[in-house]
C-alpha atoms as a PDB file:
ATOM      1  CA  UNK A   1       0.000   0.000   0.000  1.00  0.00           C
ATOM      2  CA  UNK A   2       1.462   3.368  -0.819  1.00  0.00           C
ATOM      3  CA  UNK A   3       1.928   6.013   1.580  1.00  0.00           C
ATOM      4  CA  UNK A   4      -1.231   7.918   0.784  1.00  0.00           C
ATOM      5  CA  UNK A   5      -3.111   4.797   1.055  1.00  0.00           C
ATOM      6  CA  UNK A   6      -1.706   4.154   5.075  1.00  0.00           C
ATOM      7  CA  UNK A   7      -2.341   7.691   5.677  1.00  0.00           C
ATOM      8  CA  UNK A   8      -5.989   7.746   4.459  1.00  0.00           C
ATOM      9  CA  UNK A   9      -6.853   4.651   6.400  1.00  0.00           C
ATOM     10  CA  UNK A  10      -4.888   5.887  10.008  1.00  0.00           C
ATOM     11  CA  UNK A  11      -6.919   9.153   9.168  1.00  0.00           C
ATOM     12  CA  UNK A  12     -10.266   7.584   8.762  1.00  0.00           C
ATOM     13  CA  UNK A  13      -8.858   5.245  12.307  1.00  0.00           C
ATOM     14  CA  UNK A  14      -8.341   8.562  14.018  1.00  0.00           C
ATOM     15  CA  UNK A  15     -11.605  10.177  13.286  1.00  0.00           C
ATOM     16  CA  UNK A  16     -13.884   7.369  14.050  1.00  0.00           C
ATOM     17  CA  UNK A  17     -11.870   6.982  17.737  1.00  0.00           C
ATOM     18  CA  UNK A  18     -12.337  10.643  17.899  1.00  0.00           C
ATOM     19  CA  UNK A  19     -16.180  10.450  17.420  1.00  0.00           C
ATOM     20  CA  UNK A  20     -16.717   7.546  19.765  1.00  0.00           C
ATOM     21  CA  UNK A  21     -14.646   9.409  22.348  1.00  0.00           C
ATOM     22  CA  UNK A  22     -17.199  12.486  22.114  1.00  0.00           C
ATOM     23  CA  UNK A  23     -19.881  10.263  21.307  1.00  0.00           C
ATOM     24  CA  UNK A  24     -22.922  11.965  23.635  1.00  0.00           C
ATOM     25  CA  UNK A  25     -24.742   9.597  26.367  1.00  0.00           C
ATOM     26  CA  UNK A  26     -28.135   8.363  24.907  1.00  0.00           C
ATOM     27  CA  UNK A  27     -30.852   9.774  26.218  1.00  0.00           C
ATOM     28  CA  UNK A  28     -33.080   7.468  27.702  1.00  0.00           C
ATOM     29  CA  UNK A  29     -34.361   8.470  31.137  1.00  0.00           C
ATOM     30  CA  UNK A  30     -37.954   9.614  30.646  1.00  0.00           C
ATOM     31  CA  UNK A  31     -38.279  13.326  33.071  1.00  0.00           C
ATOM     32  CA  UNK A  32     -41.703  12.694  33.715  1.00  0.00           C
ATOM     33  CA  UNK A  33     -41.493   9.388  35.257  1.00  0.00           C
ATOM     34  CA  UNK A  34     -37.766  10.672  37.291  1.00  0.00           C
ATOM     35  CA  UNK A  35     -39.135  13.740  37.971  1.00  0.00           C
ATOM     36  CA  UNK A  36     -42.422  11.929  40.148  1.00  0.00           C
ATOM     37  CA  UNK A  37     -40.380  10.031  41.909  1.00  0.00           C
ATOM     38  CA  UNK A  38     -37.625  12.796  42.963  1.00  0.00           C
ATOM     39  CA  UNK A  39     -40.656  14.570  44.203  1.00  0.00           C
ATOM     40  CA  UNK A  40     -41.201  16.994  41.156  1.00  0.00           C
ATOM     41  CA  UNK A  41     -44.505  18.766  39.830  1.00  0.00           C
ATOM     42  CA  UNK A  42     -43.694  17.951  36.027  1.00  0.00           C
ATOM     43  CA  UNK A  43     -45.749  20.401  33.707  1.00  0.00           C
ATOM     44  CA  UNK A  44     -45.193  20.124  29.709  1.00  0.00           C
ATOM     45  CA  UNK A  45     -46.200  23.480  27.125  1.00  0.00           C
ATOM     46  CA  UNK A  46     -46.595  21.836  23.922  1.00  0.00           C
ATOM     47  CA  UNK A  47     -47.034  25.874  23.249  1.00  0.00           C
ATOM     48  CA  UNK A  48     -44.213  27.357  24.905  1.00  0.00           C
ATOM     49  CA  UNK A  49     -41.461  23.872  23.803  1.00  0.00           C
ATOM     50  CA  UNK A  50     -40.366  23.643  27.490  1.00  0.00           C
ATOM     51  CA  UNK A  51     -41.353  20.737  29.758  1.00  0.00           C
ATOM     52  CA  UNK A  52     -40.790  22.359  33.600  1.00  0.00           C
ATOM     53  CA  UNK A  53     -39.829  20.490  36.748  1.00  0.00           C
ATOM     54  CA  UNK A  54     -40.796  22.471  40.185  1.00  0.00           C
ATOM     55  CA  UNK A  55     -40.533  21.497  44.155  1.00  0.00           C
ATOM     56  CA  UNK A  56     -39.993  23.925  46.938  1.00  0.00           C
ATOM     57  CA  UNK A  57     -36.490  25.578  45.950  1.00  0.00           C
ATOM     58  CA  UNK A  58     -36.281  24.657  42.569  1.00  0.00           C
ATOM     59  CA  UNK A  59     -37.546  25.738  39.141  1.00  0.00           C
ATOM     60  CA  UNK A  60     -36.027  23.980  36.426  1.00  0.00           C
ATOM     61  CA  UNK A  61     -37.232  24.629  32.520  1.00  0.00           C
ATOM     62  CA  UNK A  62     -36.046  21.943  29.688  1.00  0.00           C
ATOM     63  CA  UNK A  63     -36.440  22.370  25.844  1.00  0.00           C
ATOM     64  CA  UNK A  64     -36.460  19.268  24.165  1.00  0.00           C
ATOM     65  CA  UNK A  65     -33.660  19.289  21.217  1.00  0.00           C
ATOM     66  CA  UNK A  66     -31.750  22.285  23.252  1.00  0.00           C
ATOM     67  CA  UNK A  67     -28.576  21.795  25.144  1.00  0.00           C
ATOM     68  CA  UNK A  68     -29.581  25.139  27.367  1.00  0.00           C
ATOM     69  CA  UNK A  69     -31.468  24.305  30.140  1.00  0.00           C
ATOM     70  CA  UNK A  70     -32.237  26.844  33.385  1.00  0.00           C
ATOM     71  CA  UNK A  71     -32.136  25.866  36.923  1.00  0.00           C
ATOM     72  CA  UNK A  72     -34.019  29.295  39.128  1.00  0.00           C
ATOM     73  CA  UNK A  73     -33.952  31.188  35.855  1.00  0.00           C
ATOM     74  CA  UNK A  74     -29.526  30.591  35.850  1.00  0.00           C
ATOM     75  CA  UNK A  75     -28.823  28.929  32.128  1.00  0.00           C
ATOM     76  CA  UNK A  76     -27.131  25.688  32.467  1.00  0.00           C
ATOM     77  CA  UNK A  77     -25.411  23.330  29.604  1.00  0.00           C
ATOM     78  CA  UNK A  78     -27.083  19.645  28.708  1.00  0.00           C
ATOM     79  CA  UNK A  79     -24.417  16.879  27.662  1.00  0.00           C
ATOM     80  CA  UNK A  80     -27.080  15.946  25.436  1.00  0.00           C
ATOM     81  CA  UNK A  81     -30.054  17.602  24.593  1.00  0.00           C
ATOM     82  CA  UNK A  82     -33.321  16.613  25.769  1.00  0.00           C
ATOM     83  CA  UNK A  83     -35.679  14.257  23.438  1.00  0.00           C
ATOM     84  CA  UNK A  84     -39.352  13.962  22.524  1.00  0.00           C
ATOM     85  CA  UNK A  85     -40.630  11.318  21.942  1.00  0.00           C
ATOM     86  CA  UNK A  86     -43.324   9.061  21.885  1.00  0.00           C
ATOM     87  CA  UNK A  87     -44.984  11.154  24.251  1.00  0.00           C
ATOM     88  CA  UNK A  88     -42.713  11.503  26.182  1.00  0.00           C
ATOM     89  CA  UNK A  89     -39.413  13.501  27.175  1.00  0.00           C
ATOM     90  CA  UNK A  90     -36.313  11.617  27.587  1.00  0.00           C
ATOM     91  CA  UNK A  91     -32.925  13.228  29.160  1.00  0.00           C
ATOM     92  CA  UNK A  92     -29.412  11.471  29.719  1.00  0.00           C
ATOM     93  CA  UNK A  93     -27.733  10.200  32.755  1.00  0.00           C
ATOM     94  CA  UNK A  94     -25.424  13.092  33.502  1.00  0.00           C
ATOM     95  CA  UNK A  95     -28.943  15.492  33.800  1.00  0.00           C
ATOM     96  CA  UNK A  96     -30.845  12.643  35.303  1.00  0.00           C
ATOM     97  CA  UNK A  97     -28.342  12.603  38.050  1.00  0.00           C
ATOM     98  CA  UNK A  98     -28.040  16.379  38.085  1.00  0.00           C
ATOM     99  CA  UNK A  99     -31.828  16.169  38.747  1.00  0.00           C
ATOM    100  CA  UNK A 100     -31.241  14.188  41.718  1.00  0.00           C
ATOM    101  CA  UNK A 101     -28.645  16.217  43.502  1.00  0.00           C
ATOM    102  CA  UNK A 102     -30.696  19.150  42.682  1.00  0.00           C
ATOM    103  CA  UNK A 103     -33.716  17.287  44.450  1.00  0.00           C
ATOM    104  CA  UNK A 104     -31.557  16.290  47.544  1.00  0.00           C
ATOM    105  CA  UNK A 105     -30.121  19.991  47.977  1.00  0.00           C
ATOM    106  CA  UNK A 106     -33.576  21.059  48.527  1.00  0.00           C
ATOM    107  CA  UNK A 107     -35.282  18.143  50.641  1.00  0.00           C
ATOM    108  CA  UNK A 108     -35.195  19.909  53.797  1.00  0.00           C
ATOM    109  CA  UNK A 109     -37.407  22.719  52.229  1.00  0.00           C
ATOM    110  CA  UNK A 110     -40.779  22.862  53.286  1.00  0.00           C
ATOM    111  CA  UNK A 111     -43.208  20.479  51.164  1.00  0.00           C
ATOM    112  CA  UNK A 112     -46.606  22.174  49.187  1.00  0.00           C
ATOM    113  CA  UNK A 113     -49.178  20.964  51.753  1.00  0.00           C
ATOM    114  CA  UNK A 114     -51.282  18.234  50.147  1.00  0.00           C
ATOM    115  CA  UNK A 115     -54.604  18.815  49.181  1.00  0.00           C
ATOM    116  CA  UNK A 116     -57.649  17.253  51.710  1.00  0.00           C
ATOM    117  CA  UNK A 117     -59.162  14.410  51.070  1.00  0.00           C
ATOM    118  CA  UNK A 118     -63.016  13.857  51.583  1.00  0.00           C
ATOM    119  CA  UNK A 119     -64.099  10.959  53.688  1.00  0.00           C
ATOM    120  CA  UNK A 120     -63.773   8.102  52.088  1.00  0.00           C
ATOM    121  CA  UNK A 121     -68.303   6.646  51.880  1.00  0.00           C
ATOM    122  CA  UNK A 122     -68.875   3.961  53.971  1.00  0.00           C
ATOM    123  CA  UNK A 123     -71.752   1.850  51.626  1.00  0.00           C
ATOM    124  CA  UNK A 124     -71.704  -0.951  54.525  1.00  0.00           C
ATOM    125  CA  UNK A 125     -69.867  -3.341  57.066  1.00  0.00           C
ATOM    126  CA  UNK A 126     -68.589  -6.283  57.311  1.00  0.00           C
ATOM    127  CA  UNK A 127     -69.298  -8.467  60.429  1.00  0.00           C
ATOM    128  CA  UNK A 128     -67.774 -12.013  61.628  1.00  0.00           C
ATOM    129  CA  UNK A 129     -69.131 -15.123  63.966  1.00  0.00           C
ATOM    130  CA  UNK A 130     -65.971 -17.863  64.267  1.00  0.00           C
ATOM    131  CA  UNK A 131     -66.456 -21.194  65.896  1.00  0.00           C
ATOM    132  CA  UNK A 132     -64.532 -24.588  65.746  1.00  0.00           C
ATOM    133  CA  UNK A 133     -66.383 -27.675  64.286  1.00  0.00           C
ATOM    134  CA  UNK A 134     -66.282 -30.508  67.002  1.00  0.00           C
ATOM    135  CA  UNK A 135     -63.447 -33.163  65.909  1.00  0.00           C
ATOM    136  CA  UNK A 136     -61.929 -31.771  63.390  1.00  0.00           C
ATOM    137  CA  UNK A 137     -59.086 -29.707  62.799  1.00  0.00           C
ATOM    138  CA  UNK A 138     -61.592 -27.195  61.203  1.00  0.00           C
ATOM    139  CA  UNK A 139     -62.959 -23.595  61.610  1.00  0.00           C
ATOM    140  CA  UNK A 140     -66.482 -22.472  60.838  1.00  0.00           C
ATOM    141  CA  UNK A 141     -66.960 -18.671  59.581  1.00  0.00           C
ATOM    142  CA  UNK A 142     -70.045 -16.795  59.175  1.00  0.00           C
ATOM    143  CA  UNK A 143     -70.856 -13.466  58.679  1.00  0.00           C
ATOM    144  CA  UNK A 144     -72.886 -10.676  57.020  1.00  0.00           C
ATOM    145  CA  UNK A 145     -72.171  -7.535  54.341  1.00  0.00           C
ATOM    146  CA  UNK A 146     -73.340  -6.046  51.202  1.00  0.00           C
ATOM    147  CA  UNK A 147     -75.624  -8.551  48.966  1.00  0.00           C
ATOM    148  CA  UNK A 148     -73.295  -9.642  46.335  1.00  0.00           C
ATOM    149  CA  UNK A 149     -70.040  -8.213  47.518  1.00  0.00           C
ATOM    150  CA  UNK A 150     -66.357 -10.511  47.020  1.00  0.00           C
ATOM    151  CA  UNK A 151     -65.230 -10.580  50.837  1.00  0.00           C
ATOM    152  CA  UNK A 152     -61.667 -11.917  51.003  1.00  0.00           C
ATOM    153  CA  UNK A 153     -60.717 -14.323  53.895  1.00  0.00           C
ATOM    154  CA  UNK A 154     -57.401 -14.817  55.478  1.00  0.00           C
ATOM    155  CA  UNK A 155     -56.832 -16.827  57.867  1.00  0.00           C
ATOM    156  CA  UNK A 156     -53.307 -16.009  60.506  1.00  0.00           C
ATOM    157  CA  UNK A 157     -52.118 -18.799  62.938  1.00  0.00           C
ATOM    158  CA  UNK A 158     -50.534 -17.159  66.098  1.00  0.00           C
ATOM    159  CA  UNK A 159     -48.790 -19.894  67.780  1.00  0.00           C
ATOM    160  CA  UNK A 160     -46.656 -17.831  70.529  1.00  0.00           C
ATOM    161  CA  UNK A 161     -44.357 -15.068  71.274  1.00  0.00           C
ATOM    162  CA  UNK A 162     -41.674 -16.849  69.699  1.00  0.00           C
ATOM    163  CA  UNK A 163     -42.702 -17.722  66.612  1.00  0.00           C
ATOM    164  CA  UNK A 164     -44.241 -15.432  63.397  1.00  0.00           C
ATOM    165  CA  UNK A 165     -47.578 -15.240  62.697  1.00  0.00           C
ATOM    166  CA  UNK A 166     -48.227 -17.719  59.457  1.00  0.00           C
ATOM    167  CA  UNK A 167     -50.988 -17.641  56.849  1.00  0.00           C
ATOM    168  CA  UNK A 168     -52.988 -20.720  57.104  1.00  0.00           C
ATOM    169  CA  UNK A 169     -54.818 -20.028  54.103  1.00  0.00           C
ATOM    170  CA  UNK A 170     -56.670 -17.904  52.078  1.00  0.00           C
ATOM    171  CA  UNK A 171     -60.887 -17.768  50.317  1.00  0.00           C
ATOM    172  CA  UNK A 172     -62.784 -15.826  48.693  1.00  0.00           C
ATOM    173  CA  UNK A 173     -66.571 -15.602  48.788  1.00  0.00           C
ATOM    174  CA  UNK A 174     -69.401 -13.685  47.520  1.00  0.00           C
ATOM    175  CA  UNK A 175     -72.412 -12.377  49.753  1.00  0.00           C
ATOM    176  CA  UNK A 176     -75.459 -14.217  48.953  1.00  0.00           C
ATOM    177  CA  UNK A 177     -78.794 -12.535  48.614  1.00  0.00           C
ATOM    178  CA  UNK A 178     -80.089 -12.662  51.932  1.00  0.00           C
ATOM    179  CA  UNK A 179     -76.672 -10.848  53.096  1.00  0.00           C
ATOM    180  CA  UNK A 180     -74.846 -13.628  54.689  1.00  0.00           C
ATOM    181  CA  UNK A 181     -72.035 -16.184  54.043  1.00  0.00           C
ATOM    182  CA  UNK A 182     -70.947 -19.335  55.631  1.00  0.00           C
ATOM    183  CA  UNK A 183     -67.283 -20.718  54.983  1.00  0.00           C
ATOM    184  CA  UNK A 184     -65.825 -24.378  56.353  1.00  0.00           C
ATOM    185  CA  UNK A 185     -62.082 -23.760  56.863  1.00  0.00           C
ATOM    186  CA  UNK A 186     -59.182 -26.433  57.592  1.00  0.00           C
ATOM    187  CA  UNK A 187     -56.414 -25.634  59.670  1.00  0.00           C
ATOM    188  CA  UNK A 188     -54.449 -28.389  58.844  1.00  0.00           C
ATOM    189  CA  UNK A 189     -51.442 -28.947  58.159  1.00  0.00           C
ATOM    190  CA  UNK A 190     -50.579 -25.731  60.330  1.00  0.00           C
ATOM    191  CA  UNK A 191     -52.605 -26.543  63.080  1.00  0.00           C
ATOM    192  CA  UNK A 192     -51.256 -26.532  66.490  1.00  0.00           C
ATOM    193  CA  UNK A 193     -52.843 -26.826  69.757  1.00  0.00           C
ATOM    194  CA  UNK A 194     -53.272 -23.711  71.586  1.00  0.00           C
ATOM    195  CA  UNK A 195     -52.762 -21.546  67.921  1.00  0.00           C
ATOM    196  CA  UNK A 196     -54.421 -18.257  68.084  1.00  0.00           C
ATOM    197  CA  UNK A 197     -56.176 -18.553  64.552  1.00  0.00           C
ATOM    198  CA  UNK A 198     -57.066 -14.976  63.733  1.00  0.00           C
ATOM    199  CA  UNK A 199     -59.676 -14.185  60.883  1.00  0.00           C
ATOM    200  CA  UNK A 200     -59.478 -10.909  58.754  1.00  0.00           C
ATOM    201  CA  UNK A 201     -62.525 -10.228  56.327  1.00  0.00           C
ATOM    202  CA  UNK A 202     -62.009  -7.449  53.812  1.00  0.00           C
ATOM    203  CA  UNK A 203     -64.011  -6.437  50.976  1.00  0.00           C
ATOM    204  CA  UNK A 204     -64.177  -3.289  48.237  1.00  0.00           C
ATOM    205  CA  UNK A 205     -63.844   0.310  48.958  1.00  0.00           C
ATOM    206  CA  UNK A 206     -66.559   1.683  51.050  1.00  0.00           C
ATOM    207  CA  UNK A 207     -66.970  -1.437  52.833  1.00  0.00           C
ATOM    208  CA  UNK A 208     -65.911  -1.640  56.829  1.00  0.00           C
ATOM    209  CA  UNK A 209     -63.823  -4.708  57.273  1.00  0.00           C
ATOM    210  CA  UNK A 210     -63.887  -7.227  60.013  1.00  0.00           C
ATOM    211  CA  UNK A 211     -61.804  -9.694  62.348  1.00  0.00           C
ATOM    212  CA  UNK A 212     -62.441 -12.294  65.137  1.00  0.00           C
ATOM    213  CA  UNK A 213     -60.330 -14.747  66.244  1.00  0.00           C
ATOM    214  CA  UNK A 214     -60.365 -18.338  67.976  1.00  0.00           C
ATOM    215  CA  UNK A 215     -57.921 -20.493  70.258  1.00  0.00           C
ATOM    216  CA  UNK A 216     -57.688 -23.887  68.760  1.00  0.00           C
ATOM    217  CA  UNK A 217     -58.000 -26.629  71.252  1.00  0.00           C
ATOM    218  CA  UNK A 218     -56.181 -27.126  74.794  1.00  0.00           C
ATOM    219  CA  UNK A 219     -52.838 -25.140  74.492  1.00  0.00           C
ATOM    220  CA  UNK A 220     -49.810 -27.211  73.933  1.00  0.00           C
ATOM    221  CA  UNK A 221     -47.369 -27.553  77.019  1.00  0.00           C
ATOM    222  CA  UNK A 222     -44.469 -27.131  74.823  1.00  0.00           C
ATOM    223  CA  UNK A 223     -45.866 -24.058  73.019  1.00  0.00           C
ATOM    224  CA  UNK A 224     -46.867 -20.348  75.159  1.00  0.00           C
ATOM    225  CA  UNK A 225     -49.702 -19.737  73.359  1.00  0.00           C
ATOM    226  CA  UNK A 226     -50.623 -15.810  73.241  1.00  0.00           C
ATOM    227  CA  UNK A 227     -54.090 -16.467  75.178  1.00  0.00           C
ATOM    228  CA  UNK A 228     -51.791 -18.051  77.879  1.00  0.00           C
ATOM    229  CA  UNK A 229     -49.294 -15.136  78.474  1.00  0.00           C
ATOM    230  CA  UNK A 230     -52.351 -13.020  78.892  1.00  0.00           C
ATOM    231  CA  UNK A 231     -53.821 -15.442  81.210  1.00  0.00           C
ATOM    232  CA  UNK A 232     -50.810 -15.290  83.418  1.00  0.00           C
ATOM    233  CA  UNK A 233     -50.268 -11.431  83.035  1.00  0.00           C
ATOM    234  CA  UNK A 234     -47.360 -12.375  81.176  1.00  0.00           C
END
């Protein structure tokens, strides 16, 4: 190869290491989703180009495809500019982190107070009867609620102080029409004597749940059941 050739093709070497070394980080952090979670209002004017990010001490105004940004109205430089699209607005790491440390720096500043709530309507109650069925390692649960509402039913074994609570199992069931429900539960294989079986009812919004709870059989004498260290003032 003659010496015009090498030089061409170290030349064409150079610039294409050159380019990778300036390359700019992708953009690929969407500022609406970062933004919510650093604790940002994020407001987009489709009119205005600028997508702004605001919390107590900060005001910071991004135009997508411009490398100028301003954080409280003081211009700042983008390694890469910010990108629309599909909706959305995606920045690079470098401002993504910048982001960050600007939303740490001003964490200690008083928060916009949250708007009040309404109460939440109450549209009915849940209520509970639990009872064990003679011989059997069993549990029978009846209650009342809402015609027609799904009432979830979990059942917690509390076998002592030292042990954690377990979930025996789990049911769902609908209110029949005359507002009542009936449920045969096993306790098996979890049973133990002496378990505190507690029940928790729970149904849709609106509706008051409900709990009860039963001691299965004779307590253990190698388990301290919970109804025993009350018992003993324990």
């Amino acid at each position: 190869m003659s010496f015009s050739g090498k030089f061409c093709v170290f030349l064409t070497l150079l610039l294409s290491m050159s380019t990778a070394a300036f390359a700019r980080p992708a953009a690929s952090t969407p500022v609406e989703y970062l933004g919510a979670r650093l604790g940002y209002s994020v407001t987009e004017s489709h009119a205005a180009g600028t997508v702004t990010l605001q919390r107590p001490g900060a005001v910071i105004i991004l135009r997508p495809g411009t490398y100028l940004y301003t954080v409280n109205g003081r211009p700042e430089v983008a390694a890469t500019p910010p990108e629309a699209r599909n909706g959305l607005v995606y920045i690079d790491a470098r401002l993504a982190a910048e982001l960050g440390r600007i939303a740490a720096a001003t964490a200690s500043r008083a928060p916009a107070p949250l708007p009040r709530l309404s109460p939440m309507a109450v549209v009915g109650k849940l209520s509970l009867a639990v009872g064990a069925v003679p011989g059997q390692t069993q549990i029978r649960i009846s209650g009342t609620g809402p015609v027609g509402t799904n009432v979830s039913i979990t059942l917690l074994g509390e076998i002592s102080a030292d042990l954690p609570t377990v979930e025996l199992s789990h049911h769902e069931v609908v209110i029949g029409s005359d507002g009542t429900f009936t449920l045969i539960s096993s306790t098996a294989p979890l049973y133990i004597q002496g378990t505190r079986v507690v029940v928790d009812a729970r149904a849709g919004v609106g509706v008051v749940p409900a709990s009860a709870s039963i001691v299965l059989g004779q307590p253990n004498p190698a388990v301290v059941s919970p109804v025993d260290m009350l018992s003993s003032g324990q």
